[in-house]
Protein backbone atom coordinates (compact mmCIF):
# COMPACT_ATOMS: atom_id res chain seq x y z
CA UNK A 1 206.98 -3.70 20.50
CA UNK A 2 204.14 -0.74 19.52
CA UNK A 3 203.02 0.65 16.84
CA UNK A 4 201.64 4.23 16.39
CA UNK A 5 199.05 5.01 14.23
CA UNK A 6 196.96 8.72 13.99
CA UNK A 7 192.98 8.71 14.37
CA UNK A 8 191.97 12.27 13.10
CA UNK A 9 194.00 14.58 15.55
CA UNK A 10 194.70 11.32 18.01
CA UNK A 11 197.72 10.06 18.01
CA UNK A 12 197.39 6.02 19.21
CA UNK A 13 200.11 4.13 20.74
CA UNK A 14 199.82 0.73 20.99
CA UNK A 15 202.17 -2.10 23.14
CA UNK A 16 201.48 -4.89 21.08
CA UNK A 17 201.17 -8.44 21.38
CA UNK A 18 199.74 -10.69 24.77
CA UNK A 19 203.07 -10.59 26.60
CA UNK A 20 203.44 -8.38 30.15
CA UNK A 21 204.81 -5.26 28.22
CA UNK A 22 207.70 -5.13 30.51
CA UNK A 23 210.24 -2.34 29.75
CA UNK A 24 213.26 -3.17 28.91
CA UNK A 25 215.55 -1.50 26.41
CA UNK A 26 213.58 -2.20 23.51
CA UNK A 27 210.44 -1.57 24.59
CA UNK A 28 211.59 1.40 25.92
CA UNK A 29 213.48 2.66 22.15
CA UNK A 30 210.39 1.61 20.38
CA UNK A 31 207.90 4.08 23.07
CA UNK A 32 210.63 6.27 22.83
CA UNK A 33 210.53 6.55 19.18
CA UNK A 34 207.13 6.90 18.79
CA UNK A 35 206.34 9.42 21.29
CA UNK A 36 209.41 11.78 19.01
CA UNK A 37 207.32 10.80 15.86
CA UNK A 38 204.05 12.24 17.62
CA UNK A 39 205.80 15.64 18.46
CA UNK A 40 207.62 15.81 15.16
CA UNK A 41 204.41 14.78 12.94
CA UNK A 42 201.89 17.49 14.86
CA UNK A 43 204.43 20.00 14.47
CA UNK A 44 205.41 19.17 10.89
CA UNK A 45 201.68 18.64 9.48
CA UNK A 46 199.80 21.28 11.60
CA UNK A 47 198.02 19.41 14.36
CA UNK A 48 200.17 19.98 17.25
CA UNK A 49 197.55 23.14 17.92
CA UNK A 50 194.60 20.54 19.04
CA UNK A 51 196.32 17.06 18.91
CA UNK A 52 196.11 14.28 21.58
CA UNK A 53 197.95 10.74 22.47
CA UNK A 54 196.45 7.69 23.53
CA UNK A 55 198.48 5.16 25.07
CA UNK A 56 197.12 1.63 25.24
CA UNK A 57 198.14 -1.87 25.64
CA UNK A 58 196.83 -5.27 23.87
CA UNK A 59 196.58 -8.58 26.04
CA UNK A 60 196.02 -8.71 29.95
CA UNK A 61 198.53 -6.15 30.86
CA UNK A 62 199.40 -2.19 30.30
CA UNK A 63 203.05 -2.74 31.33
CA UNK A 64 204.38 -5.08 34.16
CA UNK A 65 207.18 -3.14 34.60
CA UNK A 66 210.71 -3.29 34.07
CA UNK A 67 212.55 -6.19 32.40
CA UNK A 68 213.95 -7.84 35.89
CA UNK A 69 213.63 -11.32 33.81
CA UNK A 70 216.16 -9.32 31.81
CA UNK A 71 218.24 -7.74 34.36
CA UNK A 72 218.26 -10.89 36.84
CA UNK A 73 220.07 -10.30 40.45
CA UNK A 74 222.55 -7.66 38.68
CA UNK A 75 221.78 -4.59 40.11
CA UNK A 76 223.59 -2.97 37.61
CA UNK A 77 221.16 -3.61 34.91
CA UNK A 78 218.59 -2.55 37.08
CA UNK A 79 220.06 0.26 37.19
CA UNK A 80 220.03 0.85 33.52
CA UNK A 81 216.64 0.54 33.43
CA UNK A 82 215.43 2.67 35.79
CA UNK A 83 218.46 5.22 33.62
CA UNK A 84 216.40 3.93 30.53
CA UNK A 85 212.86 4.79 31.69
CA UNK A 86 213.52 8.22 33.09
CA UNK A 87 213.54 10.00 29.28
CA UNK A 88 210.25 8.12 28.64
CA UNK A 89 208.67 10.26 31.46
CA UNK A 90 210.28 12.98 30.52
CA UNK A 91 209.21 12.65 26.84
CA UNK A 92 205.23 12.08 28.16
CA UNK A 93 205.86 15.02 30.80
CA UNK A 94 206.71 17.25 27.99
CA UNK A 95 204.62 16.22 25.32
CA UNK A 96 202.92 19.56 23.50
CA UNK A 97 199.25 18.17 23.77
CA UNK A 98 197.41 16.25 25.98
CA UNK A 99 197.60 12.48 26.63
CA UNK A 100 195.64 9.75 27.71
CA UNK A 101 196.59 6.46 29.49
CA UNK A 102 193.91 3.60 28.48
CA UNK A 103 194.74 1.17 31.44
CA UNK A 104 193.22 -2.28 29.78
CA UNK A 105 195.72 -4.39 31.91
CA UNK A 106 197.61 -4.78 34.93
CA UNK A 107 200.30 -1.35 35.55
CA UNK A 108 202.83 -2.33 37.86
CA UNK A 109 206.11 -0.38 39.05
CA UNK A 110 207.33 1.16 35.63
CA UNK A 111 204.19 0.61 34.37
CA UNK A 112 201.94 2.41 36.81
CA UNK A 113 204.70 5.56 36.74
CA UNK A 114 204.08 4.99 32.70
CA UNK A 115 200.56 5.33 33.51
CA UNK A 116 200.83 8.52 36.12
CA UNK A 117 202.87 10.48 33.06
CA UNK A 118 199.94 10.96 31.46
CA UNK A 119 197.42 13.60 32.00
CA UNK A 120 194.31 11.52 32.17
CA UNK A 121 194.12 7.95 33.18
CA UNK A 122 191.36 5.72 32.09
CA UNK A 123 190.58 2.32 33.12
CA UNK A 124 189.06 -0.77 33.25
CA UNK A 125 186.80 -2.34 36.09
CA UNK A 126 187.00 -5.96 35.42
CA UNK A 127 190.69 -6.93 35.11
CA UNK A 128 193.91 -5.35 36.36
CA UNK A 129 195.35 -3.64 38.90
CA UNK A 130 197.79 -0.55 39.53
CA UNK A 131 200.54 -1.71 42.14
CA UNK A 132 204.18 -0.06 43.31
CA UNK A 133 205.81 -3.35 44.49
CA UNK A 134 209.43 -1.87 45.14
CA UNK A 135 208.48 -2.34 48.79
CA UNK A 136 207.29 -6.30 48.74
CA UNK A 137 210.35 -6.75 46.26
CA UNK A 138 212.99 -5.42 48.43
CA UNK A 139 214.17 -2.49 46.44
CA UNK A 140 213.94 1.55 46.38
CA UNK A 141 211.87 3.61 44.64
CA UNK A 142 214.25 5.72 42.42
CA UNK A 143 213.63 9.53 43.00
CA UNK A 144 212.28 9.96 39.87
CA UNK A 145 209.62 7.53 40.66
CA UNK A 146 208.98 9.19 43.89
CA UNK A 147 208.79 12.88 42.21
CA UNK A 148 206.23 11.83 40.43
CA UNK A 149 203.88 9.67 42.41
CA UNK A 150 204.11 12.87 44.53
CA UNK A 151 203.07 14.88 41.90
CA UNK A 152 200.24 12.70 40.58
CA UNK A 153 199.01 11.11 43.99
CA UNK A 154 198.00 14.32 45.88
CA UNK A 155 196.37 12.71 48.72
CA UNK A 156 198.88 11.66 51.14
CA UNK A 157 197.08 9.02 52.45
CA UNK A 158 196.71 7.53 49.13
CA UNK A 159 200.25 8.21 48.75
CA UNK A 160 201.52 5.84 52.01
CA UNK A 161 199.53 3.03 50.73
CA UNK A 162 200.36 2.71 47.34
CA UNK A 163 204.41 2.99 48.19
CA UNK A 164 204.09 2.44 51.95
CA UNK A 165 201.81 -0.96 51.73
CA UNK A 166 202.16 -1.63 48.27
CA UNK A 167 198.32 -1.39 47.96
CA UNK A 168 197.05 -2.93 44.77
CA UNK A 169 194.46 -0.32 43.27
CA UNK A 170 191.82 -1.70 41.69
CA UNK A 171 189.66 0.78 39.58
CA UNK A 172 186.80 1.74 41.59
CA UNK A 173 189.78 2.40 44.70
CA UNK A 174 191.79 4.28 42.03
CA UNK A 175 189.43 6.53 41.14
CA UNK A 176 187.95 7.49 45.11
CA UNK A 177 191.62 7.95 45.41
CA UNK A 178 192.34 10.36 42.33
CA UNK A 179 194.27 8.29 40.90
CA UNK A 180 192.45 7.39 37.86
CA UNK A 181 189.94 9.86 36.03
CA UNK A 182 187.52 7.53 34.60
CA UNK A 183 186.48 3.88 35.16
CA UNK A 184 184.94 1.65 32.29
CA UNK A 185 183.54 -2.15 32.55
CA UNK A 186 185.94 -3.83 30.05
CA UNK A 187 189.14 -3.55 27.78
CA UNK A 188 187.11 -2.58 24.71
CA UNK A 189 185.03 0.53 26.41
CA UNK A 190 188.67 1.67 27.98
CA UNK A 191 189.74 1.66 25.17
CA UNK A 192 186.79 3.55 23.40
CA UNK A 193 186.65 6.11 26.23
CA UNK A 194 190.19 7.13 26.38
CA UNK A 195 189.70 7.76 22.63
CA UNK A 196 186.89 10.00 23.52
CA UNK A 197 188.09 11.93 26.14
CA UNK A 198 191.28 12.42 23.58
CA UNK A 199 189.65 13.65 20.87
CA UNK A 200 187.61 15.79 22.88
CA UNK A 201 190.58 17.49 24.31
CA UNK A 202 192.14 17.53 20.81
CA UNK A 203 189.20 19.41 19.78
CA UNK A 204 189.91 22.32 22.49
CA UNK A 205 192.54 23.36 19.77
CA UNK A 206 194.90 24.64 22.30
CA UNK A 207 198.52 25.48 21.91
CA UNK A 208 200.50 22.44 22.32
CA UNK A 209 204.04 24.57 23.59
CA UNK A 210 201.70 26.49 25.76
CA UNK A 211 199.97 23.13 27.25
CA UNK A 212 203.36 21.77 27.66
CA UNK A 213 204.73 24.98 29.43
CA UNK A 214 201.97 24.93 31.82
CA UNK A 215 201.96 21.34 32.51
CA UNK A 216 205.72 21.47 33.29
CA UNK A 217 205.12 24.59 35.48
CA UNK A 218 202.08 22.44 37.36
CA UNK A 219 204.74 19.74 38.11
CA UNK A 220 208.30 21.89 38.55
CA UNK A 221 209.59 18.80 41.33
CA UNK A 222 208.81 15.51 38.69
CA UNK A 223 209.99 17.25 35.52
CA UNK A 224 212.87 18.62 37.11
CA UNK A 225 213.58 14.73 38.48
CA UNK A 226 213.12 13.27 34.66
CA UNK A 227 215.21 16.26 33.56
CA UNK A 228 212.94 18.89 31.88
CA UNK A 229 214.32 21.79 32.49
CA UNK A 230 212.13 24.51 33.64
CA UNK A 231 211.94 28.25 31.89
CA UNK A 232 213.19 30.97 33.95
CA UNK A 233 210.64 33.50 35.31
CA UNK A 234 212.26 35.66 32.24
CA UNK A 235 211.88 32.99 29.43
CA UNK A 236 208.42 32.34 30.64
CA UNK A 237 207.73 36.16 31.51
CA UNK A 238 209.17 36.75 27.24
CA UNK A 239 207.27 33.94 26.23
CA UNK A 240 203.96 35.63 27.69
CA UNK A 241 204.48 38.48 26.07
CA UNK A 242 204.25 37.03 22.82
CA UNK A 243 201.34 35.63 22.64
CA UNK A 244 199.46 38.67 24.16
């Protein structure tokens, strides 16, 4: 499913294999798990204050979305799913250090919001696309989705054609439209820059509860949607205090 191996002060994730990555329920466990090894490990060994994840995928695509091969015309296994995914984003969306999304491969539906959790998306020019296709497929975004597309699209042009038209983003578009931070010619240099860009981050050395705090507090509407809760203006007024 992935593996996870640490580079330094990177933490790599890898969805192994040439299939479409799609996320179903053990796709999902196996991210799942690895994401809790990267916030145990950095807080267990030291590393958490200037760590960094990578997430990239082997083969032709990042993630193709969820399992509907799996789920078929029930719309209750859809449903579990979309229930399945949600602690995914929240798990990226609270992450205490940066991440990185190496796009090598087509991100579509799940796999473009798998994508958008990250802070920093880098991909490839050559191959692949980033495309919402709940509205050629006949089926609504969940809210969670929508919270945070919202929160990661900012331009609301943009915005209407990637959910409105179901606009297929290739890189160059991606990046005019914000959407993705830097765009490399192949696989290989995605790959090489999102490593880059990580472990220049990582060296920053920054305060991975006090990265997380202020990400969450940049994005109060799509954590609150994946179920982070927010401090309180006291927690977080406490919490200032003690690092003065």
């Amino acid at each position: 499913m992935c593996t996870l191996e640490q580079r330094g002060r990177v933490f790599v994730l890898t969805l192994t294999g040439d299939g479409e990555h799609r996320l179903g329920h053990p796709l999902i466990a196996s991210i799942r798990s690895a994401l809790a090894s990267v916030a145990a490990t950095a807080h267990a060994d030291g590393s958490g204050p200037g760590a960094a994840l990578v997430t990239v995928a082997e083969g032709r695509f990042f993630s193709n979305g969820l399992d509907i091969g799996w789920a078929g015309t029930s719309r209750a296994k859809l449903g579990e799913l979309v229930s399945a995914l949600r602690p995914v984003a929240a798990d990226l969306l609270a992450l205490p250090m940066p991440t990185v999304a190496a796009v090598t491969g087509h991100a579509s539906a799940g796999g473009f919001l798998l994508a958008l959790c990250h802070d920093y998306r880098v991909m490839r020019a050559d191959r692949g696309v980033l495309y919402m296709s709940e509205v050629d497929i006949g089926l609504p975004l969940p809210p969670y989705f929508m919270a945070v597309l919202r929160a990661k699209i900012s331009s609301a042009q943009a915005l209407r054609d990637v959910v409105l038209r179901g606009r297929r983003l290739r890189a160059p578009e991606a990046k005019e439209m914000g959407v993705v931070d830097v765009v490399c010619p192949g696989a290989p240099e995605t790959a090489a820059e999102a490593l880059r860009l990580a472990e220049e981050l990582a060296a920053r050395k920054w305060d991975g509860a006090v990265y997380a705090s202020i990400r969450i507090s940049m994005f109060p509407d799509a954590c609150r949607s994946v179920g982070i809760v927010e401090e309180s203006d006291e927690e977080k007024a406490r919490n200032f205090a003690s690092k003065l």
